[in-house]
N, C-alpha and C. Protein backbone atom coordinates (compact mmCIF):
# COMPACT_ATOMS: atom_id res chain seq x y z
N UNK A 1 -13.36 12.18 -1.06
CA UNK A 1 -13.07 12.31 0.34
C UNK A 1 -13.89 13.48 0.88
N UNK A 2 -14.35 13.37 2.02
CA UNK A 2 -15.23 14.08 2.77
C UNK A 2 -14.00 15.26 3.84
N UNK A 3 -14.31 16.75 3.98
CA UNK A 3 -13.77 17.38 4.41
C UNK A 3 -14.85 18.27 5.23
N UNK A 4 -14.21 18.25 6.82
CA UNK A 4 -15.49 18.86 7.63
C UNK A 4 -14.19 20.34 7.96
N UNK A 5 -14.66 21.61 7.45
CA UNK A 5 -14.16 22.81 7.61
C UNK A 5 -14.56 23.03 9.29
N UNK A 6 -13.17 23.64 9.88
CA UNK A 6 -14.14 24.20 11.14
C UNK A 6 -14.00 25.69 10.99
N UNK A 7 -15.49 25.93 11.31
CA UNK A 7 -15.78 27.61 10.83
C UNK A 7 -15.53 28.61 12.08
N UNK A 8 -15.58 28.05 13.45
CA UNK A 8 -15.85 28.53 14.63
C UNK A 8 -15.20 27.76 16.05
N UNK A 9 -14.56 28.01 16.65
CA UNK A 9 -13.74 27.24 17.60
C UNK A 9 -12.09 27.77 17.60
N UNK A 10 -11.33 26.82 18.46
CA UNK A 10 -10.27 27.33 18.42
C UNK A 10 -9.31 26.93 17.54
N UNK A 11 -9.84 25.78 16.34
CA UNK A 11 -8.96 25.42 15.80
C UNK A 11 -9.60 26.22 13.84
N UNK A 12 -9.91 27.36 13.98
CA UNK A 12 -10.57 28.03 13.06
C UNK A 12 -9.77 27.80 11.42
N UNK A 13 -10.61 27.55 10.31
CA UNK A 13 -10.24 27.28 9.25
C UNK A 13 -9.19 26.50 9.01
N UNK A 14 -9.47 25.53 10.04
CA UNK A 14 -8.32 24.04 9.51
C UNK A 14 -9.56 23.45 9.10
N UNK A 15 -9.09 22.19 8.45
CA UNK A 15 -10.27 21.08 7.83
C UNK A 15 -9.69 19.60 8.11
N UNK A 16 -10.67 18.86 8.55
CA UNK A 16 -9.91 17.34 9.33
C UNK A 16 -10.90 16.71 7.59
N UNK A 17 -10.07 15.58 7.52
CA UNK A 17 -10.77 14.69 6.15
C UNK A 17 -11.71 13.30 6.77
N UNK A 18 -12.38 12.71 6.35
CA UNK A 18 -12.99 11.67 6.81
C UNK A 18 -12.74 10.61 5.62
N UNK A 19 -12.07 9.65 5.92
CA UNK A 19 -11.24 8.83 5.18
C UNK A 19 -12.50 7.63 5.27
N UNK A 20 -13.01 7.55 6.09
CA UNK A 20 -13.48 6.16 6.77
C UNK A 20 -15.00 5.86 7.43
N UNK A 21 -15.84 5.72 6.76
CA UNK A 21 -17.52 5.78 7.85
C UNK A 21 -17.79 4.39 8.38
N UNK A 22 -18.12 4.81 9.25
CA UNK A 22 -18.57 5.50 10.08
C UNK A 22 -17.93 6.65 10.70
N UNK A 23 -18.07 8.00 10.59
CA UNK A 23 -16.94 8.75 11.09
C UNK A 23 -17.57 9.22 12.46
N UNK A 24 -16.78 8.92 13.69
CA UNK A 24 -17.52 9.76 15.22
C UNK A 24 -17.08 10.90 15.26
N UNK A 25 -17.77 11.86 15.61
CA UNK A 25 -17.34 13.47 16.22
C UNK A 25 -17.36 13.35 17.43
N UNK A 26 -16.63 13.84 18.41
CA UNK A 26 -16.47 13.77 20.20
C UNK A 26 -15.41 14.29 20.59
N UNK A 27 -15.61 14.24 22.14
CA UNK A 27 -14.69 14.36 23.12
C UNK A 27 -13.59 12.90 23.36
N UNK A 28 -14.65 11.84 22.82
CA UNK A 28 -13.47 10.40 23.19
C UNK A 28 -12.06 10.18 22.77
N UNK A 29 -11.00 9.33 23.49
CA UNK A 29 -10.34 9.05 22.54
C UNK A 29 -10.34 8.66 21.19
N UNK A 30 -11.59 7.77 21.13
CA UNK A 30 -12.06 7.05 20.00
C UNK A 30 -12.70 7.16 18.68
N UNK A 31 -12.77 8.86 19.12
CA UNK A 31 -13.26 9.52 17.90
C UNK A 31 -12.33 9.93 16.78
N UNK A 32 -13.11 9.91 15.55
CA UNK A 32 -12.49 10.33 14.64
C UNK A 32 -11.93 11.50 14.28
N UNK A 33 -13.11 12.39 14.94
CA UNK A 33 -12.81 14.38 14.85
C UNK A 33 -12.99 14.33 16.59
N UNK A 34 -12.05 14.83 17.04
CA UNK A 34 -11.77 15.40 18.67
C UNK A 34 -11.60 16.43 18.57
N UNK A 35 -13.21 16.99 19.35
CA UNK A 35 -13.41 18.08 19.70
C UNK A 35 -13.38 18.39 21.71
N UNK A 36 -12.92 18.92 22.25
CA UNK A 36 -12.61 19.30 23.53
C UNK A 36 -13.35 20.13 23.84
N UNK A 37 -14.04 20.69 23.45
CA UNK A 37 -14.96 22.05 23.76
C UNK A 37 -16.33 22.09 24.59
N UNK A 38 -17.15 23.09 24.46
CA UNK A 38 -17.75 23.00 25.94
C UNK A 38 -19.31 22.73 24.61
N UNK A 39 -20.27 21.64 25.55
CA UNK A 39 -21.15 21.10 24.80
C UNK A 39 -20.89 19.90 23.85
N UNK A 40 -19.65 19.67 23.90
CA UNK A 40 -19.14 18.21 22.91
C UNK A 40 -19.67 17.07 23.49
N UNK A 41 -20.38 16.13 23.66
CA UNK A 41 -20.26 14.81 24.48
C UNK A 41 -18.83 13.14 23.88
N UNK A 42 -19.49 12.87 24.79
CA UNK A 42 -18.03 12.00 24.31
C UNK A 42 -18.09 11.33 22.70
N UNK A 43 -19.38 11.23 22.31
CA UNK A 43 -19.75 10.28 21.13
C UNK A 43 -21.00 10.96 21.00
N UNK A 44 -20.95 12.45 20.70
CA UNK A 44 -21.62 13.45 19.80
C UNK A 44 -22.81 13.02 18.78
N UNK A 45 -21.66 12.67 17.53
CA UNK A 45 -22.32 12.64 15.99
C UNK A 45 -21.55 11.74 15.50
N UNK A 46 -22.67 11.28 14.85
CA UNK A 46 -21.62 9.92 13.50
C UNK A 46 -21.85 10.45 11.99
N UNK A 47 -21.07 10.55 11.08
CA UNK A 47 -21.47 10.30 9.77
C UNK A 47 -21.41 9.05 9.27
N UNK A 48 -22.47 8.55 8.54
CA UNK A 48 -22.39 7.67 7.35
C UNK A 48 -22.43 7.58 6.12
N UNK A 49 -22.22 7.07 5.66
CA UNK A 49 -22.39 7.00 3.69
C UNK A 49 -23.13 5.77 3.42
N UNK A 50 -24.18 6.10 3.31
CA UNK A 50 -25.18 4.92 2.88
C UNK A 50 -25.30 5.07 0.78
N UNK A 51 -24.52 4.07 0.23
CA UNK A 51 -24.95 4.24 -1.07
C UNK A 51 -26.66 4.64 -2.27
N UNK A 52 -27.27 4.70 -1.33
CA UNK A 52 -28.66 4.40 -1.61
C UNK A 52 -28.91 5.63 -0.94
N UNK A 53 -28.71 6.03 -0.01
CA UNK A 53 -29.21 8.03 0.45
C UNK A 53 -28.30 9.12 0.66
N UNK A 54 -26.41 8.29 0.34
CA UNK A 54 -25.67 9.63 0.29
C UNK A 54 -24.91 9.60 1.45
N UNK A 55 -24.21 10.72 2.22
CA UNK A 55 -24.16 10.92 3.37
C UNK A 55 -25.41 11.83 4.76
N UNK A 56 -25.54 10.62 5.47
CA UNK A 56 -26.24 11.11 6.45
C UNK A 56 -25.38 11.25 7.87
N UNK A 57 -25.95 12.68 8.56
CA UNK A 57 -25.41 12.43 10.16
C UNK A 57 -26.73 12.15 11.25
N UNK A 58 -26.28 11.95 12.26
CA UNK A 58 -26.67 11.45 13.40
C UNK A 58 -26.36 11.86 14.69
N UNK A 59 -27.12 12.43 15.67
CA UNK A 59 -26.75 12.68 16.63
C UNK A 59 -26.83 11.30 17.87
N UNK A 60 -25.98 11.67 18.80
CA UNK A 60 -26.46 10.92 20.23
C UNK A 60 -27.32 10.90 20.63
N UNK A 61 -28.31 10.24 21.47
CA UNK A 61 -29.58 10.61 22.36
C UNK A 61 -29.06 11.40 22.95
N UNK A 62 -29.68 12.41 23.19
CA UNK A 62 -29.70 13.39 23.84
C UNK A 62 -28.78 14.82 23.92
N UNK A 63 -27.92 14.75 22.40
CA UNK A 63 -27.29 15.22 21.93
C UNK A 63 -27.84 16.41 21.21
N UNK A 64 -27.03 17.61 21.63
CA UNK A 64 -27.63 18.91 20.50
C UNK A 64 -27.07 18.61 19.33
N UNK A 65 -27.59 18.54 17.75
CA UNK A 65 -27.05 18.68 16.65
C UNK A 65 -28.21 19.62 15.89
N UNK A 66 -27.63 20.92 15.22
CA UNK A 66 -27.88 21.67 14.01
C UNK A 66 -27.14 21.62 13.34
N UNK A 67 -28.09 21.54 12.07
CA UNK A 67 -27.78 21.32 10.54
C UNK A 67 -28.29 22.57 9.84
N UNK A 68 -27.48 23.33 9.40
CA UNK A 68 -28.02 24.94 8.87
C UNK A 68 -29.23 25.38 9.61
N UNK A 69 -28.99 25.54 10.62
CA UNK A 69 -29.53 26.39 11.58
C UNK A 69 -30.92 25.78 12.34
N UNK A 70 -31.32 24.54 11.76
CA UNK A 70 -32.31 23.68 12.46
C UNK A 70 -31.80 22.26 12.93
N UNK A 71 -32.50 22.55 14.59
CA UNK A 71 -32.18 20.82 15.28
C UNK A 71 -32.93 19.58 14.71
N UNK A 72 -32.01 18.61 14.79
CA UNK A 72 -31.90 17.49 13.95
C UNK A 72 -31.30 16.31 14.86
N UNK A 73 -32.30 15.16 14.92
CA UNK A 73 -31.72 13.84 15.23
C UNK A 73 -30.83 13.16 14.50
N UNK A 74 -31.52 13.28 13.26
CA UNK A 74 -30.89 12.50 11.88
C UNK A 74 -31.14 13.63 10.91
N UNK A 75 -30.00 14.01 9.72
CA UNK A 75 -30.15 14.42 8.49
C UNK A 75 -29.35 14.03 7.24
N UNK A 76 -29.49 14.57 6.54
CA UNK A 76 -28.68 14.07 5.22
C UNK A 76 -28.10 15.11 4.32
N UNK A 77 -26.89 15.09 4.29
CA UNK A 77 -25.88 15.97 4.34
C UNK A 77 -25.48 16.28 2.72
N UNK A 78 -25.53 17.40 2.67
CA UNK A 78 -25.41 17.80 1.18
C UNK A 78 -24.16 18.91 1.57
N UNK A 79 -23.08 19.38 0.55
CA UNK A 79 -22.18 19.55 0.54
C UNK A 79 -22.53 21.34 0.72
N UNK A 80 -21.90 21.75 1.80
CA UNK A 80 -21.97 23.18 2.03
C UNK A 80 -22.65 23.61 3.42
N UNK A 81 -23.51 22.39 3.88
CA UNK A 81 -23.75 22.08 5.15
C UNK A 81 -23.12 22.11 6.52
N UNK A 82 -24.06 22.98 7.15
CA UNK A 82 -23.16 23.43 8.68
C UNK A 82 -23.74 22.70 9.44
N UNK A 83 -22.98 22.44 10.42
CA UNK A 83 -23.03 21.60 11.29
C UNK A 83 -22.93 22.45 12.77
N UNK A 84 -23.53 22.35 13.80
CA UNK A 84 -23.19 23.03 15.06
C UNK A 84 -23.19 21.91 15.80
N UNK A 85 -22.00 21.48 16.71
CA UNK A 85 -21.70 20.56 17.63
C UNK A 85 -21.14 21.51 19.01
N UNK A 86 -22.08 21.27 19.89
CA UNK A 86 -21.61 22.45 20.82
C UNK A 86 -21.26 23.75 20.69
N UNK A 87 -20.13 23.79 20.91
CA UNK A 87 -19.44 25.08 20.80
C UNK A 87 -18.66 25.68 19.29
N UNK A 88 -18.91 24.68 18.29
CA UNK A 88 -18.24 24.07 17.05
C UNK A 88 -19.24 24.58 16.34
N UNK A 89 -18.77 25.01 15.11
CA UNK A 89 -19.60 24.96 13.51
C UNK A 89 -18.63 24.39 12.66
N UNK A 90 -18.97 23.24 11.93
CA UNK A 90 -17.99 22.67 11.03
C UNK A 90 -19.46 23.00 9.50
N UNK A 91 -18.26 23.05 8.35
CA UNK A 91 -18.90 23.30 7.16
C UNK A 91 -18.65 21.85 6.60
N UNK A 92 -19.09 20.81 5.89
CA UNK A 92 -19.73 19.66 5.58
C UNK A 92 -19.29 19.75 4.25
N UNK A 93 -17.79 19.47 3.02
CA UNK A 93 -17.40 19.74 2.26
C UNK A 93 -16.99 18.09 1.42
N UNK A 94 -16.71 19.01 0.39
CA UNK A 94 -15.93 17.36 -0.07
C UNK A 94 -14.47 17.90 -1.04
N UNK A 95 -13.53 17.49 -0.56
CA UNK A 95 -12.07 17.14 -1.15
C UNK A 95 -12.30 17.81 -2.79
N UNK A 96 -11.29 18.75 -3.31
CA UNK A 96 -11.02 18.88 -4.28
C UNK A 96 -10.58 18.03 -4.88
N UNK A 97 -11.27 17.90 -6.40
CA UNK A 97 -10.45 16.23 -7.38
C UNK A 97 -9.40 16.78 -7.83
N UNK A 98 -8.26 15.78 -7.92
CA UNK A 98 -7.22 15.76 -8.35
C UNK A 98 -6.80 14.49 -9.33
N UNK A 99 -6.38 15.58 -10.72
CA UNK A 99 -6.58 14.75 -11.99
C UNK A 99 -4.92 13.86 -11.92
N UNK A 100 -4.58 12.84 -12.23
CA UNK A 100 -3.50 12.13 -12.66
C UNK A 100 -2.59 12.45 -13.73
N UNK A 101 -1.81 12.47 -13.55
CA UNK A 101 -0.93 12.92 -15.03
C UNK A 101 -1.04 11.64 -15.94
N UNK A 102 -1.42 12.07 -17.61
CA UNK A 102 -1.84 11.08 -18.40
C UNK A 102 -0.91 11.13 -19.00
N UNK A 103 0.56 11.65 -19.17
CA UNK A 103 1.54 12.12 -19.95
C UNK A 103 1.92 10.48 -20.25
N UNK A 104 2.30 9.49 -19.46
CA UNK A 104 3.03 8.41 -19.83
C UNK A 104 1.54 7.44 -20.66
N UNK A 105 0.06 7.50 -20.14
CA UNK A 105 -0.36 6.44 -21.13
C UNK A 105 -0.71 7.25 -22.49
N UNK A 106 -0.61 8.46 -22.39
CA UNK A 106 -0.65 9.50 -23.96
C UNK A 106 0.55 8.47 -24.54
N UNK A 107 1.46 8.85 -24.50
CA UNK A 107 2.71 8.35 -24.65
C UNK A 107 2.63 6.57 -25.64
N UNK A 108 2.34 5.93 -24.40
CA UNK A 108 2.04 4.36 -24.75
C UNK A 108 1.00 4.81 -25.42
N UNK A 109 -0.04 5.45 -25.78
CA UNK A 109 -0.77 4.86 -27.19
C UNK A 109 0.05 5.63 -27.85
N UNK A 110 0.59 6.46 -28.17
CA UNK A 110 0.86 6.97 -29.49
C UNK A 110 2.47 6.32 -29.82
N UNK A 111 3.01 5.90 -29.28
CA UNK A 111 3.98 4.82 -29.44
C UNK A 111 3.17 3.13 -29.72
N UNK A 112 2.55 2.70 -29.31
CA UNK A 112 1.55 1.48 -30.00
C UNK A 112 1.05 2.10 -31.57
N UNK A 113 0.61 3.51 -31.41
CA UNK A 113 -0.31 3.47 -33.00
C UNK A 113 1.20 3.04 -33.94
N UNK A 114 2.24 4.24 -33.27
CA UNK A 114 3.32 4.41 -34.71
C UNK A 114 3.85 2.75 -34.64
N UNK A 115 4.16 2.05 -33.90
CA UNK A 115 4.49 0.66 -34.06
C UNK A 115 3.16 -0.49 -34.56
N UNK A 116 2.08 -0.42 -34.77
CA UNK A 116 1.37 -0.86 -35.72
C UNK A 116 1.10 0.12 -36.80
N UNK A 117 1.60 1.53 -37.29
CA UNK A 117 1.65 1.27 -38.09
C UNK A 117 3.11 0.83 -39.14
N UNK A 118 3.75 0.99 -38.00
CA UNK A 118 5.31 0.13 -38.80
C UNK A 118 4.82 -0.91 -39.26
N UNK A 119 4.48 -1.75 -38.77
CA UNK A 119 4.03 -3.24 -38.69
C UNK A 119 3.09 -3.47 -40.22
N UNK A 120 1.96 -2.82 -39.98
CA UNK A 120 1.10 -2.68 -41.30
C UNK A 120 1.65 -2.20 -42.78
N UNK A 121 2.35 -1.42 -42.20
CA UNK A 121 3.26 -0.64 -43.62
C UNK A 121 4.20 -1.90 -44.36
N UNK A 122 4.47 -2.72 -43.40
CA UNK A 122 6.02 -3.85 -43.42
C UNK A 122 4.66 -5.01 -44.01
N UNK A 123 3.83 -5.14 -43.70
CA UNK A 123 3.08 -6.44 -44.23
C UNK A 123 2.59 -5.81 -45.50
N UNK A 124 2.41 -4.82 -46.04
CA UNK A 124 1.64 -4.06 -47.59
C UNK A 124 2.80 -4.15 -48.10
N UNK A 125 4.17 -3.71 -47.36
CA UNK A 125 4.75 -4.15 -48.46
C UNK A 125 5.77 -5.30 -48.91
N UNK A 126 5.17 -6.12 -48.26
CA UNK A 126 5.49 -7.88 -48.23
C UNK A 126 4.61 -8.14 -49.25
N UNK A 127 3.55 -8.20 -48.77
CA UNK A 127 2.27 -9.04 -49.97
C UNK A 127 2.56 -8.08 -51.44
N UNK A 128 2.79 -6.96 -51.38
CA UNK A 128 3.08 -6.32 -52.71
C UNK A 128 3.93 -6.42 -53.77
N UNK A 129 5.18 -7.48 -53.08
CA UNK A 129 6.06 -7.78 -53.70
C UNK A 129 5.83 -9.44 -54.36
């Protein structure tokens, strides 16, 4: 999961997640990250996730977008990446992994081994007799 930090604005060191790409940045209802601020347009910036180049963003025609400190129509977004949308700096992150608890299939194999080897032990000593 993709996490855009905001570094600068009024909603300072919260982080919105991007669940879903095409993701819009704006002023619209329709956007995904709603930003209200001065220099936002309604339909800003998009991110995408193209499997073949990663995540790239995109500005509007005629839209200001910097990407670590240089303007950009289009770039491609590597993790640690700032973003300036108007009045906004968002940092360009990705979701801490979170491991599953393996406690129950630990469990089921080592309950399968000891029940084959019940099983194996019970047939050696069938044929042995």
């Amino acid at each position: 999961m993709v996490l855009l930090e905001v570094l600068s604005g009024p909603t300072t060191e919260k982080a919105f997640a991007a669940r879903k790409f095409p993701f819009l940045i704006g002023r619209s209802p329709k956007s995904d990250l709603r930003l209200e601020l001065g220099g936002v347009w309604p339909e800003h910036a998009r991110i995408e996730f193209d499997r073949s180049e990663g995540f790239k963003v995109a500005a509007a025609p005629d839209a200001l977008l910097i990407v670590n400190g240089t303007q950009v129509q289009r770039a491609r977004l590597r993790k640690g990446d700032v973003l300036e949308i108007g009045a906004v700096k968002l940092r360009f992150e990705f979701s801490p992994v979170r491991q599953r608890g393996l406690r129950l299939r630990e469990l089921s194999c080592w309950l399968l081994i000891a029940v084959l080897f019940v099983v194996q032990a019970s047939v050696m000593y069938w044929l042995a007799r």
